[in-house]
Structure formats: C-alpha cells, structure tokens
Protein backbone atom coordinates (compact mmCIF):
# COMPACT_ATOMS: atom_id res chain seq x y z
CA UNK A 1 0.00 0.00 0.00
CA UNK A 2 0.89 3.54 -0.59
CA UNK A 3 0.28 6.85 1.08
CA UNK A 4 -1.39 7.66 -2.41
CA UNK A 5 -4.37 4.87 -1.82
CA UNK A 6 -4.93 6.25 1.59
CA UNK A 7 -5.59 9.45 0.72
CA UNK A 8 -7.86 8.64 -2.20
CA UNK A 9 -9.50 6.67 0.30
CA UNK A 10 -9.74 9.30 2.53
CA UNK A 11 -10.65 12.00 -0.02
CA UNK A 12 -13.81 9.76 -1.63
CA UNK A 13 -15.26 9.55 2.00
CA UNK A 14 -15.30 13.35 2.13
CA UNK A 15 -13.19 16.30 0.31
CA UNK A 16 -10.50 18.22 2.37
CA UNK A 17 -7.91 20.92 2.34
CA UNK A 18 -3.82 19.23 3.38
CA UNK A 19 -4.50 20.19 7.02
CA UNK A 20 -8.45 18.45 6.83
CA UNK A 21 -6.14 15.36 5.87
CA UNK A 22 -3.44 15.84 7.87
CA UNK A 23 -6.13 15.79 10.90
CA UNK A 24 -7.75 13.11 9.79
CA UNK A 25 -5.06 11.02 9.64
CA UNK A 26 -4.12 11.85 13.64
CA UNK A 27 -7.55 10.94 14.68
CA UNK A 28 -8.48 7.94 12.16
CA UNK A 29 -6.04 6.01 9.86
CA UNK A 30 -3.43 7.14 12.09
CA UNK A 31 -3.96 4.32 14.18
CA UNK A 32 -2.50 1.94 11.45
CA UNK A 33 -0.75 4.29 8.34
CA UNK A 34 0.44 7.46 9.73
CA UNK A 35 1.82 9.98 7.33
CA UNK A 36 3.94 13.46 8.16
CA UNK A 37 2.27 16.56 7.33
CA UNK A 38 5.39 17.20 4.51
CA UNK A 39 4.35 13.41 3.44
CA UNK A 40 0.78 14.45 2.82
CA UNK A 41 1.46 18.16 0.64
CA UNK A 42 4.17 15.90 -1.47
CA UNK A 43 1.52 12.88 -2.24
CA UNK A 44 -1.57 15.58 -2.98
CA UNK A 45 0.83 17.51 -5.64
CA UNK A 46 2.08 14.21 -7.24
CA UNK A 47 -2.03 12.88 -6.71
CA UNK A 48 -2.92 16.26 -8.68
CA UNK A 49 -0.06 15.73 -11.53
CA UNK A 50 -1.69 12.64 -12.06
CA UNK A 51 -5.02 13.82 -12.63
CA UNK A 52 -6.20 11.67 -9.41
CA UNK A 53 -7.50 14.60 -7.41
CA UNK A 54 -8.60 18.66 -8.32
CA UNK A 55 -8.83 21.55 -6.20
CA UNK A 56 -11.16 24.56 -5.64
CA UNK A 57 -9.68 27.59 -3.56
CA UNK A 58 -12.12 28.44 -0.55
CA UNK A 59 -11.86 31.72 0.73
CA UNK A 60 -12.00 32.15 5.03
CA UNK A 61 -12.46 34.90 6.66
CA UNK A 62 -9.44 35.01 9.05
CA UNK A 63 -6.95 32.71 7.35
CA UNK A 64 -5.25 32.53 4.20
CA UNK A 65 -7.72 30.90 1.22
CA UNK A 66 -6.96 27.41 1.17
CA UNK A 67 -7.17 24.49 -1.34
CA UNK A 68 -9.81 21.89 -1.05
CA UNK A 69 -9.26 18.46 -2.95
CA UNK A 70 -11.41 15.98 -4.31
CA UNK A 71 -10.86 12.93 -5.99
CA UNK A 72 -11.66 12.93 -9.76
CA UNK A 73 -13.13 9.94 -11.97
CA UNK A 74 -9.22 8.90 -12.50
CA UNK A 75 -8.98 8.76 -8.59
CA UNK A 76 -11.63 6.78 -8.23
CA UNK A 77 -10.43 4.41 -10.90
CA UNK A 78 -7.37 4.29 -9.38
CA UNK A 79 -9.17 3.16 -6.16
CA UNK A 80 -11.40 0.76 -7.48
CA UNK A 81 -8.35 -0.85 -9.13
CA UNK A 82 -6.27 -0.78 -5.99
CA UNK A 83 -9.29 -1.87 -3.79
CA UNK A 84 -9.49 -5.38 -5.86
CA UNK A 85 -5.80 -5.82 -5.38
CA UNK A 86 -4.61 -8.75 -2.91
CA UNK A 87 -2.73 -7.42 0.40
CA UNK A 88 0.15 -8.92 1.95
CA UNK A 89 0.61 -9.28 5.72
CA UNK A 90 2.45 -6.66 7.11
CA UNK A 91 5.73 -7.90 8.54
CA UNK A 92 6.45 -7.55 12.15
CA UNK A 93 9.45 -5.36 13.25
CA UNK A 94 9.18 -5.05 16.76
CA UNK A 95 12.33 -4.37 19.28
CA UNK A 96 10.42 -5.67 22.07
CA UNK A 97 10.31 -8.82 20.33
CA UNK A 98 13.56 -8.59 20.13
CA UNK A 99 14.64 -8.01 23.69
CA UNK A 100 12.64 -10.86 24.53
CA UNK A 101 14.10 -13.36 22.06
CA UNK A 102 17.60 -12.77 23.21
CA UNK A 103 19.13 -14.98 26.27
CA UNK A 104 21.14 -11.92 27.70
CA UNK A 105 18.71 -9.73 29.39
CA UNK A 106 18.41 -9.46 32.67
CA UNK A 107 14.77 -10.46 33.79
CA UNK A 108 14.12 -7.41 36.14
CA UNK A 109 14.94 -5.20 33.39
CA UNK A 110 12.83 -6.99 30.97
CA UNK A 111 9.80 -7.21 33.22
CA UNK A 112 10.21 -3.39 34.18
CA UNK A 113 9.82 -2.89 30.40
CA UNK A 114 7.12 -5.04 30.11
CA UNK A 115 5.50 -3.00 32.52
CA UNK A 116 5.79 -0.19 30.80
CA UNK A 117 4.44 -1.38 27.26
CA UNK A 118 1.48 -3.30 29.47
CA UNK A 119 0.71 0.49 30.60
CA UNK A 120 0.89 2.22 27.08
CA UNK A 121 -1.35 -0.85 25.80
CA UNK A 122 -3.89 -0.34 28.23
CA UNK A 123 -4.08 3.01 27.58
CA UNK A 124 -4.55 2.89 23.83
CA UNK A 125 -7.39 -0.12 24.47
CA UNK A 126 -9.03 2.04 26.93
CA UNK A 127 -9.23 5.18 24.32
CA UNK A 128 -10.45 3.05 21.51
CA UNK A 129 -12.84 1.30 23.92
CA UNK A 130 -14.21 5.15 24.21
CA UNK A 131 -14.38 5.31 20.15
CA UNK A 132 -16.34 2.36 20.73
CA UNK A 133 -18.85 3.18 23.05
CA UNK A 134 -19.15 6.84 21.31
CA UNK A 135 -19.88 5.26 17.98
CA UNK A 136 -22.65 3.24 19.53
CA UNK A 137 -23.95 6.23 20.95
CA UNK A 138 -24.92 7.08 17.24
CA UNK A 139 -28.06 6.80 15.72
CA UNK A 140 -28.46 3.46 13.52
CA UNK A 141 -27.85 5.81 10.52
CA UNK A 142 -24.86 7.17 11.77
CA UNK A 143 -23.23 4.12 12.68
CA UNK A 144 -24.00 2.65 9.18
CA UNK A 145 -22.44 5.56 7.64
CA UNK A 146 -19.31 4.88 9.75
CA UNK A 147 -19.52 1.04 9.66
CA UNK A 148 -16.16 0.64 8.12
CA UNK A 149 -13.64 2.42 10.06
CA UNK A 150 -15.54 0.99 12.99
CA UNK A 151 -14.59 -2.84 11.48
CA UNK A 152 -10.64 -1.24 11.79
CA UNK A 153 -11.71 -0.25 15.13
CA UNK A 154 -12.30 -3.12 16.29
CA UNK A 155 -9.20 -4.83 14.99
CA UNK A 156 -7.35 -2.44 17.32
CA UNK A 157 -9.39 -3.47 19.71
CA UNK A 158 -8.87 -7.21 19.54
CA UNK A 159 -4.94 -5.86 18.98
CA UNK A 160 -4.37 -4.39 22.28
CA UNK A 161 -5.98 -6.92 24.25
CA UNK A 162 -4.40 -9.69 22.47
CA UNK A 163 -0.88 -7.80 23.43
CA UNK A 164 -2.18 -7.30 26.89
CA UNK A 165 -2.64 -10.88 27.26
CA UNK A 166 0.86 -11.44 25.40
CA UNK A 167 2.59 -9.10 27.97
CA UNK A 168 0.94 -10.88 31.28
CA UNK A 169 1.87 -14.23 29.96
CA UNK A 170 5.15 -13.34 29.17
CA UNK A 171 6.09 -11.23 32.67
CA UNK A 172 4.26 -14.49 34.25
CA UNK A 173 7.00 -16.76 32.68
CA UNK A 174 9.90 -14.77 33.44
CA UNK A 175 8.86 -13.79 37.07
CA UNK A 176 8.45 -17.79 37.82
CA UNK A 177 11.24 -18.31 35.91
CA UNK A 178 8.98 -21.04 34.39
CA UNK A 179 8.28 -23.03 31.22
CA UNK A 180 5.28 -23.54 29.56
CA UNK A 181 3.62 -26.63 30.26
CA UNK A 182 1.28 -26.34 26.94
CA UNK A 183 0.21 -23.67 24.38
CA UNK A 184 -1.89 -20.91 26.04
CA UNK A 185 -4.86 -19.92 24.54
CA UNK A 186 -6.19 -16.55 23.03
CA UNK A 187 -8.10 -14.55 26.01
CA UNK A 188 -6.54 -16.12 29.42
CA UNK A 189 -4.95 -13.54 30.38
CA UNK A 190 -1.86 -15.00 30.41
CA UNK A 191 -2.93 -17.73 32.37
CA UNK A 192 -2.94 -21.28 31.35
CA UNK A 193 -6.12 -22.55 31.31
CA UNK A 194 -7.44 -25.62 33.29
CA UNK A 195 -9.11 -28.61 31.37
C-alpha cells in the first residue's frame, strides 16, 4: 500500500484541504498508516499531476484561502483498481520482540519494560474502547455511515488486548522463571487454562 491509496481513500469519504487530511489522519487512519504533514502536501501535488485529485480555492475569513481536494473519476479508478488488489501481511518489526528473544537480558529489566508497554497498551485499548462506546452512541444511521472504520476499530481493539494478554503471559513466565507446560490460549490472560 501507498500513502497515495490512503488518501484517495480518505478524499472519496469526504473532500479536504492538506491540514483536513493531515487531521484526519491523527484521529483515524493514524492508528495503522500514519503519514507526516510534509508526506501528505508531497503525495496531494504528485495525486494532482496525475489527474487523481482537483482543487477549488475556498476563501476564510481570518486565514489565508486554502485548497480543497477531491478525488476525480481517475482517482476513483485508481481506487477501485487498488481496492481489488490482494494485500500482503504486514511484517512484524518489533524491538520488544527482540529483547525478549535474546538470552542476555536481565529479567528485572525486561519485566520493568514489560510493565511499561502493558501500561501504554492499556491506555490505547481504553481510548479506543471510548471510540467504541461513542460510535454506539450514534443513531443506527450514523453508525452505518461509519460502519467501516468501525470494522478497523475493532481490529485495534482485539490488537491491544491480544498484546495485553501477550505481555501478562510473558512477565508471568519470566517472574516464575517457568516453562510452559502447553500452548496458552487466546483470552486467558496469560494464564494457562485448566481442562
């Protein structure tokens, strides 16, 4: 995927200025493609090159007039095509992972910084548990509009408390300084559980 596709994306749910974007993409997509502000300004004037977007200039009151895209008929081509494209898996690159792997750590280091992802997990499950409960605050309308980037919701969602689980199984082990007698399973908190 490219920063191009999310944009389009982002530009056939609704038409925005670089800074509409830009926002967007800190309080929506963010939360799985992030892109720089720079990032965004160098994709819209290669998207507009292309004939994949067009701007109108809006006048404001207090502000400099600003440019507000759209995606054309080419964009949405360009979508559609994308859209009906296979993904791949993203691959995992995570230093954590890492840390853990490897035989010289010391364990009271490691479970201090297990710790302290277990606290900046639980903090991002507990705001996107508010999304949640905000989105089915909406009216049924409403919450069909936004069905979609609810379904991504809840993969972060099922993310963090997956990692949560991860995290207590894992301090678990090393605080025992214990093997695993069989394969957990999804949702015991880190727990094995009885049978």
């Amino acid at each position: 995927m490219s920063l191009k596709h999310a944009i389009l994306v982002l530009l056939d749910a609704e038409p925005g200025s670089g800074s509409d974007l830009v926002q967007r993409f800190r309080s929506g997509i963010g939360h799985f493609w992030n892109a720089t502000h720079q990032q965004v300004y160098q994709e819209l004037k290669a998207l507009l090159a292309e004939d994949r977007v067009e701007f109108e200039v809006e006048a404001q009151e207090t502000r400099p007039e600003k440019k507000v895209y759209r995606i054309t008929r080419g964009g949405r081509r360009e979508l559609r095509s994308w859209m009906g494209e296979p993904t791949k898996p993203p691959r995992v690159r995570d230093a954590l992972l890492v840390k853990v792997f490897g035989t010289a750590s010391d364990p009271a280091v490691m479970v201090a910084e297990l710790d302290r992802r277990h606290a900046l997990h639980a903090k991002q499950l507990e705001a996107y548990l508010e999304l949640e409960q905000h989105w089915f605050a909406q009216t049924e309308a409403i919450r069909r509009q936004y069905r979609n980037p609810y379904l991504t919701l809840r993969r972060g969602i099922r993310y963090e408390r997956e990692m949560l689980d991860w995290l207590e199984e894992t301090k678990l082990l090393l605080q025992e300084d214990a093997l695993p007698q069989r394969p957990a399973l999804a949702g015991t908190g880190g727990k094995e559980r009885k049978h």
